[in-house]
PDB file of N, CA and C in Angstrom:
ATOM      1  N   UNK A   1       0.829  -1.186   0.000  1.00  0.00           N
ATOM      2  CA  UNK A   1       0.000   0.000   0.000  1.00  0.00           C
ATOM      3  C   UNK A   1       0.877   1.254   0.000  1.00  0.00           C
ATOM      4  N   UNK A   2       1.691   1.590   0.921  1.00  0.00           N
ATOM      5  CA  UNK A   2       2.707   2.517   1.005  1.00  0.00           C
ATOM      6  C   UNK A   2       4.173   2.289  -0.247  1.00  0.00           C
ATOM      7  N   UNK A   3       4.158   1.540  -1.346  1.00  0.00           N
ATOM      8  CA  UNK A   3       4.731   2.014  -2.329  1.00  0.00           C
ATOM      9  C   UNK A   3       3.976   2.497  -3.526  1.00  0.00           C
ATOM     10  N   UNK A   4       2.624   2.027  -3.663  1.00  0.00           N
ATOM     11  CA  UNK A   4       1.430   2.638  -4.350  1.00  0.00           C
ATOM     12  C   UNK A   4       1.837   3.778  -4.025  1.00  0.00           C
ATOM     13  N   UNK A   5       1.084   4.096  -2.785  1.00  0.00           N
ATOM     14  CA  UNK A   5       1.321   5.814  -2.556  1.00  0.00           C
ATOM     15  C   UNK A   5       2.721   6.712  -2.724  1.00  0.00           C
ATOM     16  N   UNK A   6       3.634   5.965  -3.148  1.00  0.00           N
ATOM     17  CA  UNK A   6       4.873   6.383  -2.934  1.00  0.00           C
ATOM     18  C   UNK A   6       4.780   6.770  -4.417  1.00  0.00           C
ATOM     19  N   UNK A   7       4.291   5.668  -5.377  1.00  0.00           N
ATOM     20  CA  UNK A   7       4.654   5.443  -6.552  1.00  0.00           C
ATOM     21  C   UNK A   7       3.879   6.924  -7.602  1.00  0.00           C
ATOM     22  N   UNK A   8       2.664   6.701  -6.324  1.00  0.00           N
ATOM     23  CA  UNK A   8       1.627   7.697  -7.175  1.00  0.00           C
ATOM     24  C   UNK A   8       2.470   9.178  -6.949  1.00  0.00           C
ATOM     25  N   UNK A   9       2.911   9.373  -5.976  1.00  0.00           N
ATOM     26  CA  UNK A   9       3.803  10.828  -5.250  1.00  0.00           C
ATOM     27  C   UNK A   9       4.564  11.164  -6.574  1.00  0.00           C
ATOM     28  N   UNK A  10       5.378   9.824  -7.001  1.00  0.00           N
ATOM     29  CA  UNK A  10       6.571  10.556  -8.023  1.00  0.00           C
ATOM     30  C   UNK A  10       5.539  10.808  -9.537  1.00  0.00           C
ATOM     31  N   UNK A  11       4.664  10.015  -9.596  1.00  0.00           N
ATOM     32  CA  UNK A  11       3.695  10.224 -10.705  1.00  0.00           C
ATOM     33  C   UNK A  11       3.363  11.822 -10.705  1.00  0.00           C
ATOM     34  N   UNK A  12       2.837  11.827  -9.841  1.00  0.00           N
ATOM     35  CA  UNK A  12       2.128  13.283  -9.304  1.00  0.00           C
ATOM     36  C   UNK A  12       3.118  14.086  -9.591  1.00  0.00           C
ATOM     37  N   UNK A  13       5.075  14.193  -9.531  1.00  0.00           N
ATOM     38  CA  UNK A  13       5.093  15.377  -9.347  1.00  0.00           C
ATOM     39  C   UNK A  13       5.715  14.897 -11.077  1.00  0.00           C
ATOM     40  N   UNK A  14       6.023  14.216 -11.478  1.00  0.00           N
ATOM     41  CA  UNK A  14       6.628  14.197 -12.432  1.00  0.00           C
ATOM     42  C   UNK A  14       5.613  14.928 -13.601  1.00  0.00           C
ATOM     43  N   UNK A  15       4.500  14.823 -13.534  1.00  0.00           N
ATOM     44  CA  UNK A  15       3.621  15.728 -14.224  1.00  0.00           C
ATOM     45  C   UNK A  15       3.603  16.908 -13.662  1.00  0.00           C
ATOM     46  N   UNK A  16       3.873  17.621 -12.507  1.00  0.00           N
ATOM     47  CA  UNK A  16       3.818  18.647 -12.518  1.00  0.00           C
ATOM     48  C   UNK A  16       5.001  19.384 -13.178  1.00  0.00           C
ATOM     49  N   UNK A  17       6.112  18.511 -13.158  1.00  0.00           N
ATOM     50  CA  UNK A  17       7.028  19.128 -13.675  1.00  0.00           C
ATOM     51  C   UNK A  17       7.127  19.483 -15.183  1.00  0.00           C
ATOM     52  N   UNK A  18       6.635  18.487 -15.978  1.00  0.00           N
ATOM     53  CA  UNK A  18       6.322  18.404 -16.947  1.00  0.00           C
ATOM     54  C   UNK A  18       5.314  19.741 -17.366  1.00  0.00           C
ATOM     55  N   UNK A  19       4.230  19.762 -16.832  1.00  0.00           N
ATOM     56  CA  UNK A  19       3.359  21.167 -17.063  1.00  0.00           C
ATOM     57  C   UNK A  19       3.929  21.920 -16.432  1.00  0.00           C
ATOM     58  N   UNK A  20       4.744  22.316 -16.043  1.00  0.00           N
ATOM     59  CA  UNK A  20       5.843  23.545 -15.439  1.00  0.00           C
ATOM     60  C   UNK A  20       6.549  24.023 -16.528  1.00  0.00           C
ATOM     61  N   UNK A  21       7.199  22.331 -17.279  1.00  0.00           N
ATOM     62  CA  UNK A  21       8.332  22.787 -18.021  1.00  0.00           C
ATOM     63  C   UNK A  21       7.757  23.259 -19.399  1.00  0.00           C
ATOM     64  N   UNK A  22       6.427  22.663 -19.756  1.00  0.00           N
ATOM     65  CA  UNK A  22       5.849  23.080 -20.851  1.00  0.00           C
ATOM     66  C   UNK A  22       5.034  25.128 -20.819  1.00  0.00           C
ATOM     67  N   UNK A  23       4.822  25.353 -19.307  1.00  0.00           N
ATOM     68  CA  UNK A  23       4.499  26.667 -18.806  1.00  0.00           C
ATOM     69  C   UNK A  23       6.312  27.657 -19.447  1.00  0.00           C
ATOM     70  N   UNK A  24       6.770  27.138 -18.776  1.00  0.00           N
ATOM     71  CA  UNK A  24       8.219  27.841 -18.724  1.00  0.00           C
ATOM     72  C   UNK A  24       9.168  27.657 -20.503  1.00  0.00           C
ATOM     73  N   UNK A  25       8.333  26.915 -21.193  1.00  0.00           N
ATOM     74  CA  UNK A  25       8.441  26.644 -22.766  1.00  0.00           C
ATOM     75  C   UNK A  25       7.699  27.884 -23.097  1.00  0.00           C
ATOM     76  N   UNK A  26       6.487  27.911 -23.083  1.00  0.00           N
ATOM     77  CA  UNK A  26       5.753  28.461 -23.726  1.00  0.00           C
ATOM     78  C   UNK A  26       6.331  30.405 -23.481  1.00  0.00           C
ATOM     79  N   UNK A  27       5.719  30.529 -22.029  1.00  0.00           N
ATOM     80  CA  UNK A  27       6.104  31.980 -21.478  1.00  0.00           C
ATOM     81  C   UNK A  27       7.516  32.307 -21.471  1.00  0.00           C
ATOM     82  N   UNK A  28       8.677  31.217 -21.255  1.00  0.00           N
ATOM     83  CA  UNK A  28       9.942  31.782 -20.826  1.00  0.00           C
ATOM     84  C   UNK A  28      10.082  32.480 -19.544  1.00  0.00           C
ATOM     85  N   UNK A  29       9.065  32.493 -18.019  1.00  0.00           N
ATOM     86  CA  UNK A  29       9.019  32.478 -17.101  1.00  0.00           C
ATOM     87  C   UNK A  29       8.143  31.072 -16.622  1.00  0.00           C
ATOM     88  N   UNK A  30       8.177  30.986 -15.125  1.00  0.00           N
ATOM     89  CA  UNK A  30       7.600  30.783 -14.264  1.00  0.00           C
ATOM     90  C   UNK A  30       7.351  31.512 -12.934  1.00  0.00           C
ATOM     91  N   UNK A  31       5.989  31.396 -12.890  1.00  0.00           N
ATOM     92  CA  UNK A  31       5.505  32.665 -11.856  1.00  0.00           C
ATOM     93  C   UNK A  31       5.683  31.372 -10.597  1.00  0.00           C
ATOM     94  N   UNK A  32       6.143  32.392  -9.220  1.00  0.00           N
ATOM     95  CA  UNK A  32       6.012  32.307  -8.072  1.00  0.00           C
ATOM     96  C   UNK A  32       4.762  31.341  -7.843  1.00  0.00           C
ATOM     97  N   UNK A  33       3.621  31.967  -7.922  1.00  0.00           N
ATOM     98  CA  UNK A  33       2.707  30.830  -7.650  1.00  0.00           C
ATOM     99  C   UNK A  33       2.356  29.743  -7.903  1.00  0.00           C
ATOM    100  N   UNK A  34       3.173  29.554  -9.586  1.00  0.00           N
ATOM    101  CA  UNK A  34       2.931  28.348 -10.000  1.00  0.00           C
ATOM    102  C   UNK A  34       3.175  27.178  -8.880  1.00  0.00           C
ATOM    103  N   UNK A  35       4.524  27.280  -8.378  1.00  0.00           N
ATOM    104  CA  UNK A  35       5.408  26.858  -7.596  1.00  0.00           C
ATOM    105  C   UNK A  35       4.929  26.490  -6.544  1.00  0.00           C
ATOM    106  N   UNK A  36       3.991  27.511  -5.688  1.00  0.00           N
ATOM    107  CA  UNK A  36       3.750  27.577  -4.629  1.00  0.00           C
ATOM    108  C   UNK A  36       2.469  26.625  -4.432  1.00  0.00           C
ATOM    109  N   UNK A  37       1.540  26.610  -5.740  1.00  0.00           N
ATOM    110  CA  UNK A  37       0.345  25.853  -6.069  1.00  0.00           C
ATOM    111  C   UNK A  37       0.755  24.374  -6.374  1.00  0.00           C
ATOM    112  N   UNK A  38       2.140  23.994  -6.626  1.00  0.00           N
ATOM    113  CA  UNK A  38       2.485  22.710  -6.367  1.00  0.00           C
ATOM    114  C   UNK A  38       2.996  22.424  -5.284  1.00  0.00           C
ATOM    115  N   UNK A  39       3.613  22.691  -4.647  1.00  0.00           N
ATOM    116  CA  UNK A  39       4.006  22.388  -3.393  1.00  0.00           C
ATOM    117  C   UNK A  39       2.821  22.444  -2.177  1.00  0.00           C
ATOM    118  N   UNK A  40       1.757  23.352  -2.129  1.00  0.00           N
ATOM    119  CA  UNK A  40       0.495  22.847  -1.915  1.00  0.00           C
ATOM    120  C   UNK A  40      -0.274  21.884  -2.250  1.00  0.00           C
ATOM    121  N   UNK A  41      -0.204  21.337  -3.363  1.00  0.00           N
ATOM    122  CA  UNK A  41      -0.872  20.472  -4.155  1.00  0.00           C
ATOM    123  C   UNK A  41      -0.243  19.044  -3.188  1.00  0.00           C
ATOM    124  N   UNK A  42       1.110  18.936  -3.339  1.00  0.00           N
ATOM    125  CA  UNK A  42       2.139  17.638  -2.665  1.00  0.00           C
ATOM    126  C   UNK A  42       1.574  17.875  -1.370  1.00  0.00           C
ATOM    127  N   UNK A  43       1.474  18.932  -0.530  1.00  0.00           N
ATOM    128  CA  UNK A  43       1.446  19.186   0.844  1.00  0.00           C
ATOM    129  C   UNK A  43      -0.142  18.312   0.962  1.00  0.00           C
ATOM    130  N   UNK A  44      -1.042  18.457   0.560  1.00  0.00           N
ATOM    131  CA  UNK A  44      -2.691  18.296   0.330  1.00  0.00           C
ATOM    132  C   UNK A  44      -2.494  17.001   0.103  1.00  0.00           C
ATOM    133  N   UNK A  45      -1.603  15.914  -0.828  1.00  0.00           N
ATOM    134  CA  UNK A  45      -1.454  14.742  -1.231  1.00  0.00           C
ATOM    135  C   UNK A  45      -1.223  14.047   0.277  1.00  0.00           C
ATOM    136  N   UNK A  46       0.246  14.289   0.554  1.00  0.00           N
ATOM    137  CA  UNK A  46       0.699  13.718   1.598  1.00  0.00           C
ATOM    138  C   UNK A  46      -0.138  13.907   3.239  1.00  0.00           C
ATOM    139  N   UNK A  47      -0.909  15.020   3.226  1.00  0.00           N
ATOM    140  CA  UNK A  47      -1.607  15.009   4.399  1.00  0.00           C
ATOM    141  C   UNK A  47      -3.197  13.676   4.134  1.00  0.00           C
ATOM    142  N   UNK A  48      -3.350  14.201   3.231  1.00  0.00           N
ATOM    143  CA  UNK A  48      -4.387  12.991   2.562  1.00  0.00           C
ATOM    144  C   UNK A  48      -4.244  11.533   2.893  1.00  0.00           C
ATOM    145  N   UNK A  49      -2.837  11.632   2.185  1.00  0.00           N
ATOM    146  CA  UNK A  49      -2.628   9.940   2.158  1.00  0.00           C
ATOM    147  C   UNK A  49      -2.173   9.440   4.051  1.00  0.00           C
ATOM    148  N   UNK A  50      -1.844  10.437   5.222  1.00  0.00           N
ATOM    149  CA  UNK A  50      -1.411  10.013   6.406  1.00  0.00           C
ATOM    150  C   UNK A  50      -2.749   9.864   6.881  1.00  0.00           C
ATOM    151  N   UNK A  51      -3.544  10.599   6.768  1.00  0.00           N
ATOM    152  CA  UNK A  51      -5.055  10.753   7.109  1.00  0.00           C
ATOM    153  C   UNK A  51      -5.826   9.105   6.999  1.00  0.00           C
ATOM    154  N   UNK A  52      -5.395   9.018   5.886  1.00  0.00           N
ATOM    155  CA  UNK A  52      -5.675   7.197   5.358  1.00  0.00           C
ATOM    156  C   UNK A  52      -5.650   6.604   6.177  1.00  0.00           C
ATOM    157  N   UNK A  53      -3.825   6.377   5.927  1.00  0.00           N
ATOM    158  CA  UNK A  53      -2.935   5.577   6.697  1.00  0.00           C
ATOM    159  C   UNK A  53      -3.458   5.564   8.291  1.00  0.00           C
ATOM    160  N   UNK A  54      -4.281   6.488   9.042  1.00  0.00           N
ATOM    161  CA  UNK A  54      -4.355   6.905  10.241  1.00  0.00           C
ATOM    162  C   UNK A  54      -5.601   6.014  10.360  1.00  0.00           C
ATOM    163  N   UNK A  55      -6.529   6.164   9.676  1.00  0.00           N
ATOM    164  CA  UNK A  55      -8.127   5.649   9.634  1.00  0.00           C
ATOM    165  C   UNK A  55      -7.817   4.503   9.369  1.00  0.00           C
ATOM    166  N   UNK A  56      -7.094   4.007   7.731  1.00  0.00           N
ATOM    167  CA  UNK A  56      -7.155   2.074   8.112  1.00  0.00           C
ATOM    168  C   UNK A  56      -6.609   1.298   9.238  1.00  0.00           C
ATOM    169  N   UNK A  57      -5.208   2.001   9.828  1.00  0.00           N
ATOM    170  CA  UNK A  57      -4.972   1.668  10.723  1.00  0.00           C
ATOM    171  C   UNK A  57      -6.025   1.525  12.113  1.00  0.00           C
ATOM    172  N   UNK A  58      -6.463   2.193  12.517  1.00  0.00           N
ATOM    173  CA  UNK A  58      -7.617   2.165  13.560  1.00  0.00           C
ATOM    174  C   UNK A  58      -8.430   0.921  13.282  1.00  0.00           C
ATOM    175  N   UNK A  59      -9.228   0.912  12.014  1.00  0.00           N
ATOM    176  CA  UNK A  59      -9.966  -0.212  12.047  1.00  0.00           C
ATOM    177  C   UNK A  59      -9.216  -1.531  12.084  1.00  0.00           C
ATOM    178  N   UNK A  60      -7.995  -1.694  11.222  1.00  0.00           N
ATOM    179  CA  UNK A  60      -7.743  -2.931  10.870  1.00  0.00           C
ATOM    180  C   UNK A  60      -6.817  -3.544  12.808  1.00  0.00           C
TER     181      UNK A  60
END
């Protein structure tokens, strides 16, 4: 279960990077927030997935 989630993490950012690098293609910047809206995005993932981890644990 915890390399799923691991696996999905690098999934997750490897597309962000990807639409970063295609942002930073297109404009020749990247804005501050882009940045900041992914690292929120990971922050929101990983609290998610402990949240899980917290609840199956209890029941099982």
């Amino acid at each position: 279960m915890l390399k799923k989630r691991i696996k999905n993490l690098f999934i997750l950012i490897l597309f962000m990077i990807i639409f970063d690098g295609f942002i930073y293609y297109k404009t020749g910047s990247l804005s501050p927030s882009t940045i900041k809206n992914n690292i929120f995005v990971i922050g929101v993932y990983l609290i998610t997935c402990l949240i899980i981890y917290i609840v199956s644990r209890e029941k099982g």
